[in-house]
N, C-alpha and C. Protein backbone atom coordinates (compact mmCIF):
# COMPACT_ATOMS: atom_id res chain seq x y z
N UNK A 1 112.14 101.32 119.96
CA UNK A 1 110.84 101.34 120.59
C UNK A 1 110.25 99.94 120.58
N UNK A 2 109.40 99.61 121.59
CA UNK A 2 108.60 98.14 121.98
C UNK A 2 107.43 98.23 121.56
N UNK A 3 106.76 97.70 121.46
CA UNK A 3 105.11 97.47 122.02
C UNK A 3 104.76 96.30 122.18
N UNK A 4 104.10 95.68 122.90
CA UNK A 4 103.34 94.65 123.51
C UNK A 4 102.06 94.32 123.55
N UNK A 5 101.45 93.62 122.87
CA UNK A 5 100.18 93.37 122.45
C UNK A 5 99.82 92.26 123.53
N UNK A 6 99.11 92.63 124.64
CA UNK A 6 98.88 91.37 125.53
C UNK A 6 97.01 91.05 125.18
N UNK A 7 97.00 89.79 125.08
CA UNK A 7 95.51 89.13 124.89
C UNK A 7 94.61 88.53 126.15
N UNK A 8 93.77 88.96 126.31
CA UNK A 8 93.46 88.71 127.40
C UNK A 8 92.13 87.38 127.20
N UNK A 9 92.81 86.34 127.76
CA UNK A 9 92.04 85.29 127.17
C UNK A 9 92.44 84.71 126.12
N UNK A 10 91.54 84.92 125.21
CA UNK A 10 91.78 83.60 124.39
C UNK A 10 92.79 84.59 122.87
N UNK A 11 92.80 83.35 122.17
CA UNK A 11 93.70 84.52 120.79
C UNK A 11 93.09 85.01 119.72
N UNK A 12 93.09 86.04 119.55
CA UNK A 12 92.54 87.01 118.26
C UNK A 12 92.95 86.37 116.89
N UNK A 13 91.37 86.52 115.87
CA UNK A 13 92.01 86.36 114.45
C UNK A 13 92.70 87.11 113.74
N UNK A 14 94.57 86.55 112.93
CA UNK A 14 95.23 87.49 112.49
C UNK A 14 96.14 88.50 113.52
N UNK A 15 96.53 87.68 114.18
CA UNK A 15 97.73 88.02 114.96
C UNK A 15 98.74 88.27 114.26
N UNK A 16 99.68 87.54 113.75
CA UNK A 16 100.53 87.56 113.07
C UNK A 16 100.54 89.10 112.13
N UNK A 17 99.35 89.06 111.16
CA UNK A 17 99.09 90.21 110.78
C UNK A 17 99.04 91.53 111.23
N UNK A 18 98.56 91.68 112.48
CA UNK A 18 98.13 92.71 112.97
C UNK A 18 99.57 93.24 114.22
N UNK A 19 100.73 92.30 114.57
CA UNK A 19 101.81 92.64 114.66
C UNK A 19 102.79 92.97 113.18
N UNK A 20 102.23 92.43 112.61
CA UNK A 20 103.40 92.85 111.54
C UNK A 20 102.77 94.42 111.40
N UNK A 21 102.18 95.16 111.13
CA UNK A 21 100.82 95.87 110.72
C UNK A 21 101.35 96.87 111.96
N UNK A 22 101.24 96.30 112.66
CA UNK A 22 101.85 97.78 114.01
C UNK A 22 103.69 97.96 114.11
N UNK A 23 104.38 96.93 113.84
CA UNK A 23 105.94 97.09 113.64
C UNK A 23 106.02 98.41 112.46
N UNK A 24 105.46 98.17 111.06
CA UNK A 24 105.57 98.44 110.21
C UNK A 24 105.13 99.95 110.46
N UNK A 25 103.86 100.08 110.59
CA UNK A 25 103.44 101.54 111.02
C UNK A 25 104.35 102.66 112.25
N UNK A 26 104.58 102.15 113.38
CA UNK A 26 104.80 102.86 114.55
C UNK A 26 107.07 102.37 114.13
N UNK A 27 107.28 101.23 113.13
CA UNK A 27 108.67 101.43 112.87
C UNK A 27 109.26 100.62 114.56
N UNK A 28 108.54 100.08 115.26
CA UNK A 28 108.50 99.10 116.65
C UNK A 28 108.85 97.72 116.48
N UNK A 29 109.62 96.94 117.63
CA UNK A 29 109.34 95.66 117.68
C UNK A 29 108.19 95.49 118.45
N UNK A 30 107.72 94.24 118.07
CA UNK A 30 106.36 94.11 118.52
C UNK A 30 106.53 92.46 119.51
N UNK A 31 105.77 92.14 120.60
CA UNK A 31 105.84 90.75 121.10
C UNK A 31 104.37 90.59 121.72
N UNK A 32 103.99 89.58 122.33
CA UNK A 32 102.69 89.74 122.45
C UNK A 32 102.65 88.65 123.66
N UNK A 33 101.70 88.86 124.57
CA UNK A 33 101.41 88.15 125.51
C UNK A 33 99.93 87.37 125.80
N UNK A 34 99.81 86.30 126.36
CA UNK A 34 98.79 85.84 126.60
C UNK A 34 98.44 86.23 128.21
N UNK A 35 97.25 86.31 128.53
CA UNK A 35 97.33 86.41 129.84
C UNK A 35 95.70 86.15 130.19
N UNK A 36 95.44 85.25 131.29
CA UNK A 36 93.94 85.08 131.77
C UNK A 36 93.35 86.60 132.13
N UNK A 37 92.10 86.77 131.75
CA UNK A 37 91.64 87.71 132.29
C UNK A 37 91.13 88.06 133.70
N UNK A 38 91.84 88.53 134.47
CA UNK A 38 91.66 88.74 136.03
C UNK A 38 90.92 89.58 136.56
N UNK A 39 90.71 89.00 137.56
CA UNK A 39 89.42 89.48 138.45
C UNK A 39 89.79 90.99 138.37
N UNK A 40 89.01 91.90 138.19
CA UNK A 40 89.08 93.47 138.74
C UNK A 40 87.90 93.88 138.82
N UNK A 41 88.19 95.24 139.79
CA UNK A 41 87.01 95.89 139.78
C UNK A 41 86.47 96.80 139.01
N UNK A 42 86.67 96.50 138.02
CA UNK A 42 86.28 97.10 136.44
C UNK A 42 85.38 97.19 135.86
N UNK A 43 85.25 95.70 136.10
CA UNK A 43 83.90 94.92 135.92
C UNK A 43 82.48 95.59 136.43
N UNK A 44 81.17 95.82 135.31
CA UNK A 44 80.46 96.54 135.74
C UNK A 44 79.38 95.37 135.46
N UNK A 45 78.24 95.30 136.79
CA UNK A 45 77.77 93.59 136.58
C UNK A 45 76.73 94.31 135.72
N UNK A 46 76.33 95.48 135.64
CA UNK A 46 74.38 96.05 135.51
C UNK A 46 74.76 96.45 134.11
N UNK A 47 75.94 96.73 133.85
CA UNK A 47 76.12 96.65 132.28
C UNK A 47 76.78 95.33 131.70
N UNK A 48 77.22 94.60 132.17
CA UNK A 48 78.05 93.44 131.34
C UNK A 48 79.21 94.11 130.83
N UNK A 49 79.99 94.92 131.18
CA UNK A 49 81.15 95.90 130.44
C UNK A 49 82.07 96.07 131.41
N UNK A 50 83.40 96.17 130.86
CA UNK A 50 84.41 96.50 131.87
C UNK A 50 84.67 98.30 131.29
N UNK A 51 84.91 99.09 132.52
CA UNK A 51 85.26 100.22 132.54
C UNK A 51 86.61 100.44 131.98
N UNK A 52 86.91 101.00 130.53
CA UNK A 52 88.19 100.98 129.79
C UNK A 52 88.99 101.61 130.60
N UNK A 53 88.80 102.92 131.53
CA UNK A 53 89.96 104.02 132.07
C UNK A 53 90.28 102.98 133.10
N UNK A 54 89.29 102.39 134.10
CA UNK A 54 89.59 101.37 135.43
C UNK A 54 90.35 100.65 135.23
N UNK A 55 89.94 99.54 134.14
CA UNK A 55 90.60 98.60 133.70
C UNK A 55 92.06 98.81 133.40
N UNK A 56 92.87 99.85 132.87
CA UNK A 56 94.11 99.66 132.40
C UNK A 56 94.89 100.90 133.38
N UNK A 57 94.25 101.39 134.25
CA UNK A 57 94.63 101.55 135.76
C UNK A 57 95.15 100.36 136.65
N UNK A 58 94.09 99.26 136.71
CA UNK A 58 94.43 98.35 137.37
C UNK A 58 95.41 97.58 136.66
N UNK A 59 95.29 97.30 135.54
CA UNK A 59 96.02 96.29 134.59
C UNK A 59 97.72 97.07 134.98
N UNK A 60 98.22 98.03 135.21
CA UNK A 60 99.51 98.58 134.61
C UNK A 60 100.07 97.86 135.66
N UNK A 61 99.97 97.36 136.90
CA UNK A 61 100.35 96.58 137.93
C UNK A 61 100.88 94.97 137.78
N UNK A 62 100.54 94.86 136.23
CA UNK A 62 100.60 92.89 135.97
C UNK A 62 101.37 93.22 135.26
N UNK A 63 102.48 94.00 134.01
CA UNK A 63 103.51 94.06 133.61
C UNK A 63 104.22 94.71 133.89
N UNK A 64 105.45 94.01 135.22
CA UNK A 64 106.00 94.67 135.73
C UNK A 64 107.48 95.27 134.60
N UNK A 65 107.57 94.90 133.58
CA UNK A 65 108.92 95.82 132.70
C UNK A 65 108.09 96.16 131.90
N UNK A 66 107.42 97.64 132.16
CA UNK A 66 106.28 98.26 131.52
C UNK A 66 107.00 98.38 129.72
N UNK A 67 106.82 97.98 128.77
CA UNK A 67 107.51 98.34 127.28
C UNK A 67 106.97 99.95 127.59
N UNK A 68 107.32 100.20 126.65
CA UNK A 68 107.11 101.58 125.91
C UNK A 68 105.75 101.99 125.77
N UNK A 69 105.04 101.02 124.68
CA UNK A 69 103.75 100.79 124.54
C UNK A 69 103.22 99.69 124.70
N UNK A 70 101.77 99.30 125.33
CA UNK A 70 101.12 98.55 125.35
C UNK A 70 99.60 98.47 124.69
N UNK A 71 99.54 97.00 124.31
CA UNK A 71 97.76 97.54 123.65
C UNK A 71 97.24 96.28 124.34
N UNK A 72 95.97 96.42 124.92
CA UNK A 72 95.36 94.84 125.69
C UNK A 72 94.52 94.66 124.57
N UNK A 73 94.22 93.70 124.34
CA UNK A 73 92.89 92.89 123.18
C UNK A 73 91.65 92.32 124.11
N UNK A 74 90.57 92.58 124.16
CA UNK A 74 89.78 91.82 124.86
C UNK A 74 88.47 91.68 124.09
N UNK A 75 88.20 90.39 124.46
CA UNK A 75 86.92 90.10 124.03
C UNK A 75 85.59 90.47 124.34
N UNK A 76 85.28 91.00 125.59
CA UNK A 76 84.50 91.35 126.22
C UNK A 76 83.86 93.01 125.99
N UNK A 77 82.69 93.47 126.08
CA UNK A 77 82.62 94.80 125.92
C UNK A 77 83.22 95.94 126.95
N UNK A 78 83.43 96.71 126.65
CA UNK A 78 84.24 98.12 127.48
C UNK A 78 83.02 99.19 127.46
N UNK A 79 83.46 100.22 128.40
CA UNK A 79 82.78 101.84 127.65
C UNK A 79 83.65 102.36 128.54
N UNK A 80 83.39 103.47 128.61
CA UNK A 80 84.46 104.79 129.11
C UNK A 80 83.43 106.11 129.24
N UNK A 81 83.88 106.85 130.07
CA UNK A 81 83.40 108.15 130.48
C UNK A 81 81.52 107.65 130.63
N UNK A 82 81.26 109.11 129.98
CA UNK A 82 79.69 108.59 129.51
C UNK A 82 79.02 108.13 128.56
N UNK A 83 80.26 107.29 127.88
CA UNK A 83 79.76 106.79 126.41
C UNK A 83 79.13 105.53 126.96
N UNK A 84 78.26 104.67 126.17
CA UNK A 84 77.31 103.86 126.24
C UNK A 84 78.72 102.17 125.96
N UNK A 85 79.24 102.61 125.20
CA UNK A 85 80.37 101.41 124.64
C UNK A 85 81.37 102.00 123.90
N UNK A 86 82.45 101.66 124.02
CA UNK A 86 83.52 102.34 123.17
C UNK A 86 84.31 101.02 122.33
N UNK A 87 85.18 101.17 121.04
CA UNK A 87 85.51 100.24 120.57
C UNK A 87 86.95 99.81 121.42
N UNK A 88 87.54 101.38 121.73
CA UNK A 88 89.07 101.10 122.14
C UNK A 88 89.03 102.18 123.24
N UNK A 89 89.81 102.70 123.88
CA UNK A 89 90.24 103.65 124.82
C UNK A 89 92.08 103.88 125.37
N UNK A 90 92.68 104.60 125.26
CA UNK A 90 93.88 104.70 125.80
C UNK A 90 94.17 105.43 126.32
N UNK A 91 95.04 105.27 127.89
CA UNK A 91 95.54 106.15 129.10
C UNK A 91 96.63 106.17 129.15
N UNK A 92 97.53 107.67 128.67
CA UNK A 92 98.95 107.21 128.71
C UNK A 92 99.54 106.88 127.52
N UNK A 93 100.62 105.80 128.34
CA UNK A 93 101.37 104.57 126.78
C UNK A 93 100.60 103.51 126.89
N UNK A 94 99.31 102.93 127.31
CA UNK A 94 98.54 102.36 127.48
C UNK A 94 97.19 102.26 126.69
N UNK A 95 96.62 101.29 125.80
CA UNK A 95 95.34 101.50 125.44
C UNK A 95 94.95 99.93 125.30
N UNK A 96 93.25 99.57 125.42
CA UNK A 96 92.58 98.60 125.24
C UNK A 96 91.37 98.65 124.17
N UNK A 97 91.08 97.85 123.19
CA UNK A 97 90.43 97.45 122.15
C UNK A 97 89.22 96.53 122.58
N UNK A 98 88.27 96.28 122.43
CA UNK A 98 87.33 95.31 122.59
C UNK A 98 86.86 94.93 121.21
N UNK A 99 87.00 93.21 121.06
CA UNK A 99 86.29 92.54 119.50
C UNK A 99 84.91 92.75 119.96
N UNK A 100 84.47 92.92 120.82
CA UNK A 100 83.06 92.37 121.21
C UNK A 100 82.08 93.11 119.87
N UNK A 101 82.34 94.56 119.56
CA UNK A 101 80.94 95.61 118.59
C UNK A 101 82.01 95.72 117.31
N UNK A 102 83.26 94.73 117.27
CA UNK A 102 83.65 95.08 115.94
C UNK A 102 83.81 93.57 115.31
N UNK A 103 82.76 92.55 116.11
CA UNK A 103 82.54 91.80 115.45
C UNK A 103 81.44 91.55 115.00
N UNK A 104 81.05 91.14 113.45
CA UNK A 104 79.94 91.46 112.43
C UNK A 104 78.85 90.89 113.12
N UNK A 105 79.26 89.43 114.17
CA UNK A 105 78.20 88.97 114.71
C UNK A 105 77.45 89.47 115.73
N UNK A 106 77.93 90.69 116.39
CA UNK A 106 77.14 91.34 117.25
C UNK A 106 75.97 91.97 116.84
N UNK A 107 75.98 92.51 115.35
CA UNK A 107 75.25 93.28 115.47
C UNK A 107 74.17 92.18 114.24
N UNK A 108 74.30 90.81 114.21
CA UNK A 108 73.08 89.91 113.91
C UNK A 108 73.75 89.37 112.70
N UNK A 109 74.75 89.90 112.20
CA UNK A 109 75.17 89.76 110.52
C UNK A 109 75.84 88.59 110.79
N UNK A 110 75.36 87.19 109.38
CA UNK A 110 76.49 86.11 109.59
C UNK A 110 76.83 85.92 108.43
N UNK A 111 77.69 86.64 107.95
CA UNK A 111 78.42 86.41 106.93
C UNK A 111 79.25 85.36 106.71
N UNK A 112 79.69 84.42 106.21
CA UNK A 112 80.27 83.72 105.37
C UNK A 112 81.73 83.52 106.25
N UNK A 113 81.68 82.78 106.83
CA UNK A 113 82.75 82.28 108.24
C UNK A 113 84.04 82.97 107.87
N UNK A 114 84.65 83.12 106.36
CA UNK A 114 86.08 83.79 105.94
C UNK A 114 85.82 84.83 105.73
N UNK A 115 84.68 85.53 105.55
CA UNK A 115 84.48 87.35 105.34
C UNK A 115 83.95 87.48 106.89
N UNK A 116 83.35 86.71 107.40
CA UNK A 116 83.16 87.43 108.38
C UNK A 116 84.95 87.87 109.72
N UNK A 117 85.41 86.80 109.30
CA UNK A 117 86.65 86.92 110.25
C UNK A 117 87.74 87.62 109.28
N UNK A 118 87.15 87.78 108.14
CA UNK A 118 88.75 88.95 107.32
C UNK A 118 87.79 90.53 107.87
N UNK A 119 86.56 90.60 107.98
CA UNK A 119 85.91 91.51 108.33
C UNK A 119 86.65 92.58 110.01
N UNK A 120 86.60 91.34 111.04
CA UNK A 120 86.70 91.69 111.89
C UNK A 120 89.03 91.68 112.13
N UNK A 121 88.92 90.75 111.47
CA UNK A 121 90.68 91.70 111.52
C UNK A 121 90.92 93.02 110.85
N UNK A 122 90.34 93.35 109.94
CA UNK A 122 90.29 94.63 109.74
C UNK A 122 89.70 95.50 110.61
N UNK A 123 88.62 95.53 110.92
CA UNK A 123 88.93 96.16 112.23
C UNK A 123 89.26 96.16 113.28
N UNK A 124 89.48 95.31 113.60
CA UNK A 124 90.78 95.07 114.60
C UNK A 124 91.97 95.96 114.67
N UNK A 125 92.28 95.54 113.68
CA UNK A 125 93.69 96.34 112.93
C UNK A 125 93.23 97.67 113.10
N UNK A 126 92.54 98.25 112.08
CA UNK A 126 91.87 100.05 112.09
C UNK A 126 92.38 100.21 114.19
N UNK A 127 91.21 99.54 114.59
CA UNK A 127 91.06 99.80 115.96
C UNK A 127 92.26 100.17 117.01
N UNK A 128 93.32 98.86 116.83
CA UNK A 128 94.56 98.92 117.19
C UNK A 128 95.09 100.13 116.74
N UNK A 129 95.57 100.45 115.75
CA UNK A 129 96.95 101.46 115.16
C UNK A 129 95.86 102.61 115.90
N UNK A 130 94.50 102.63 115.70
CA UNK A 130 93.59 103.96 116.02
C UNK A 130 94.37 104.49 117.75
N UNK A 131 94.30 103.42 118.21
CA UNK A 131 94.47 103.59 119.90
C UNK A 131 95.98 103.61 120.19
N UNK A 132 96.87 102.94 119.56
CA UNK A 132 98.13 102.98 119.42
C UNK A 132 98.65 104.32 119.22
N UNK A 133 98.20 104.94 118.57
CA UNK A 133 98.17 106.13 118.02
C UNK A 133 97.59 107.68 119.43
N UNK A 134 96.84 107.10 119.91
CA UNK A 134 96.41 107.93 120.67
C UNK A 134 97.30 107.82 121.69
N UNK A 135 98.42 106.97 122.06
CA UNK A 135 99.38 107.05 123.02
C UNK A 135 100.66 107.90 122.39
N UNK A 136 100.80 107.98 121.24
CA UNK A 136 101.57 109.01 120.54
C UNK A 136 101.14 110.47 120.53
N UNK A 137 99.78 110.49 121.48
CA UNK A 137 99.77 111.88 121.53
C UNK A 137 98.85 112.53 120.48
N UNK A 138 98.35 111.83 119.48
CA UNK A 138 97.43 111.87 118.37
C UNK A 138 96.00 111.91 119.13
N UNK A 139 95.47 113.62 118.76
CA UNK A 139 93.76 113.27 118.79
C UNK A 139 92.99 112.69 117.68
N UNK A 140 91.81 112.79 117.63
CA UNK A 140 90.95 112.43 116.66
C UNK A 140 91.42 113.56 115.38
N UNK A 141 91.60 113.35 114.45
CA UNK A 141 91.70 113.37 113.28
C UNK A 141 90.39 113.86 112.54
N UNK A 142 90.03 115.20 111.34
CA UNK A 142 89.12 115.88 110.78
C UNK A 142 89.18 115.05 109.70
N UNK A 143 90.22 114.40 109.09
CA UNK A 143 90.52 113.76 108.03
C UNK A 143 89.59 112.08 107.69
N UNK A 144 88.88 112.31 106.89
CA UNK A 144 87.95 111.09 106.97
C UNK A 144 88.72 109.93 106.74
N UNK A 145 89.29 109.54 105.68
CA UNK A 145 90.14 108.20 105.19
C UNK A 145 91.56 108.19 106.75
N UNK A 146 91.47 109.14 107.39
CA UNK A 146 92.76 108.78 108.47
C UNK A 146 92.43 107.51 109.23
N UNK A 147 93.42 107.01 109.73
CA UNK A 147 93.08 106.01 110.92
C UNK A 147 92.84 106.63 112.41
N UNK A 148 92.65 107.95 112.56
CA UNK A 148 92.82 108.63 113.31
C UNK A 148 91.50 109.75 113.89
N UNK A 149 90.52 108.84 112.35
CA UNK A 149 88.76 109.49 112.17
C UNK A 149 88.64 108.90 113.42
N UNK A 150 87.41 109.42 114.12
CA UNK A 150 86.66 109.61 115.10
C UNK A 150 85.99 108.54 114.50
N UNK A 151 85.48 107.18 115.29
CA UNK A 151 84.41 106.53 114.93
C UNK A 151 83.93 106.15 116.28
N UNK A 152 82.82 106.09 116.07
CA UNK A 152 81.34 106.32 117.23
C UNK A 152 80.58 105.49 116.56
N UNK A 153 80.89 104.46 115.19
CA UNK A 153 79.67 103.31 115.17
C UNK A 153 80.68 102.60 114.32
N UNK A 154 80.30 101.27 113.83
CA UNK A 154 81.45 100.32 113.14
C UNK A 154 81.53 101.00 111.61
N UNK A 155 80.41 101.50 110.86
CA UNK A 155 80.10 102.14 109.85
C UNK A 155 81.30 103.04 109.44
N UNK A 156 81.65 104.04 110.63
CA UNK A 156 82.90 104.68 110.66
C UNK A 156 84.08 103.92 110.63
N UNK A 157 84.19 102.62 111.31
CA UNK A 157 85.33 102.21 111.29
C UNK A 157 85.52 101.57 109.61
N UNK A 158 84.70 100.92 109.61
CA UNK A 158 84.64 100.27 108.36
C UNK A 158 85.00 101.41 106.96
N UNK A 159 84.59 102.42 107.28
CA UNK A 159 84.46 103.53 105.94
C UNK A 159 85.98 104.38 105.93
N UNK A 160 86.56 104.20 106.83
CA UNK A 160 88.08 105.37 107.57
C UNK A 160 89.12 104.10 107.05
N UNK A 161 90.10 104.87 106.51
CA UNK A 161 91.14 104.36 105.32
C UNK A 161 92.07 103.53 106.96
N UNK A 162 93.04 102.78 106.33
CA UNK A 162 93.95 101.75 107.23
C UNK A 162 95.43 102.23 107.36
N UNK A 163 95.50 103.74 106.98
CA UNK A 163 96.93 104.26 107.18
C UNK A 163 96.69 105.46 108.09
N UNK A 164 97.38 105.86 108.60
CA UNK A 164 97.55 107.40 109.14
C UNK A 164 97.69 108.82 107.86
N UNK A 165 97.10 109.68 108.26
CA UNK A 165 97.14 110.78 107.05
C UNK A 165 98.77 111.18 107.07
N UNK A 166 99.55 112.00 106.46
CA UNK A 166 100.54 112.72 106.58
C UNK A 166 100.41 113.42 108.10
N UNK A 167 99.78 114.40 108.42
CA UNK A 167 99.83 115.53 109.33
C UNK A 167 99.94 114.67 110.68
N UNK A 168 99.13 113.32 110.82
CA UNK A 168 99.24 112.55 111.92
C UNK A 168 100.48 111.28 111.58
N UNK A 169 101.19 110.89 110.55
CA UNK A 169 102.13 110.31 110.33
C UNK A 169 103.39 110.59 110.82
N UNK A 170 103.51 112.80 110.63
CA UNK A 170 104.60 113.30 110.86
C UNK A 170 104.59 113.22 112.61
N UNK A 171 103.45 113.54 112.64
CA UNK A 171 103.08 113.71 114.45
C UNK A 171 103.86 112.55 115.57
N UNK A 172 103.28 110.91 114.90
CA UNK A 172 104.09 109.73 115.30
C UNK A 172 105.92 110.03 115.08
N UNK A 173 106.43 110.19 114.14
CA UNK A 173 107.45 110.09 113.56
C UNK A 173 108.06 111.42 114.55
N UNK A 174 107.73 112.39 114.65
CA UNK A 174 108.16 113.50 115.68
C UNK A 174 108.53 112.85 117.31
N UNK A 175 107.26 112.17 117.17
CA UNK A 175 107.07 111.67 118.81
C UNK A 175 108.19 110.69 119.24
N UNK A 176 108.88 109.95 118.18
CA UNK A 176 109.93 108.92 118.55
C UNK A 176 111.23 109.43 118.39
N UNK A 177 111.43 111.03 118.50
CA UNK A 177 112.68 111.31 117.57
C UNK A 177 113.43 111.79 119.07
């Protein structure tokens, strides 16, 4: 199995990490791409947000040897359906993450330049395997410490453990067999 971590724009803190971190979990090679962020009609001007389902509709057209799995990284904010902002979203073998609300500085906090950026690779990370996961076919998770909890504010992300539970571990591990 593949996955492909493409960045859209510029590069995320803890790359290195956060591929090793998805090989290890999903048992994948991992490679990662850079790529400018391109014009689409995704883009929502009256919110400042790109539409997560639009966006990786349009996006599946720019890697033409689709891997297995893909995860986009973007800096910019997303939302989906009728949610107001979402952290991640995935369609398919397809999902996208936004740093924009899982970084500490959005929401006014300036922590200490090395906690604030070990802050936000952790969730990063949470965020990733969370959505990675949802292309394996994994819903939200009842299990609080799962990576697989439902989070709807960073509070959740921050508080929900950095592994998959058993019941959603076996679920992945089924899915590749």
């Amino acid at each position: 199995m593949h996955i492909t971590v493409v960045l859209l724009g510029k590069t995320v803190p803890g790359l290195p990490q956060l591929m090793e971190s998805i090989s290890k979990t999903f048992g994948a090679s991992v490679s990662y791409q850079f790529v400018d962020l391109p014009f689409t009609r995704s883009f929502r001007n009256s919110r400042n947000q790109y539409d997560a389902e639009l966006f990786l509709k349009e996006m599946s057209h720019l890697i033409p040897m689709a891997p297995e799995r893909l995860l986009y990284i973007i800096r910019e904010d997303i939302f989906a359906g009728g949610q107001e902002s979402v952290f991640g979203y995935s369609l398919g073998r397809c999902s996208i993450i936004s740093l924009t609300r899982l970084d500490p500085r959005f929401y006014g906090e300036v922590p200490a330049i090395a906690e604030g950026a070990a802050l936000l690779r952790e969730r990063m990370m949470k965020e990733a395997l969370h959505e990675l996961g949802h292309t394996f076919r994994l819903g939200s998770c009842g299990e609080k410490n799962c990576l697989m909890a439902l989070s709807q504010s960073v509070e959740a992300v921050d508080s929900k453990g950095s592994v998959f539970c058993a019941r959603c571990s076996d679920i992945i591990k089924s899915s590749k067999a």
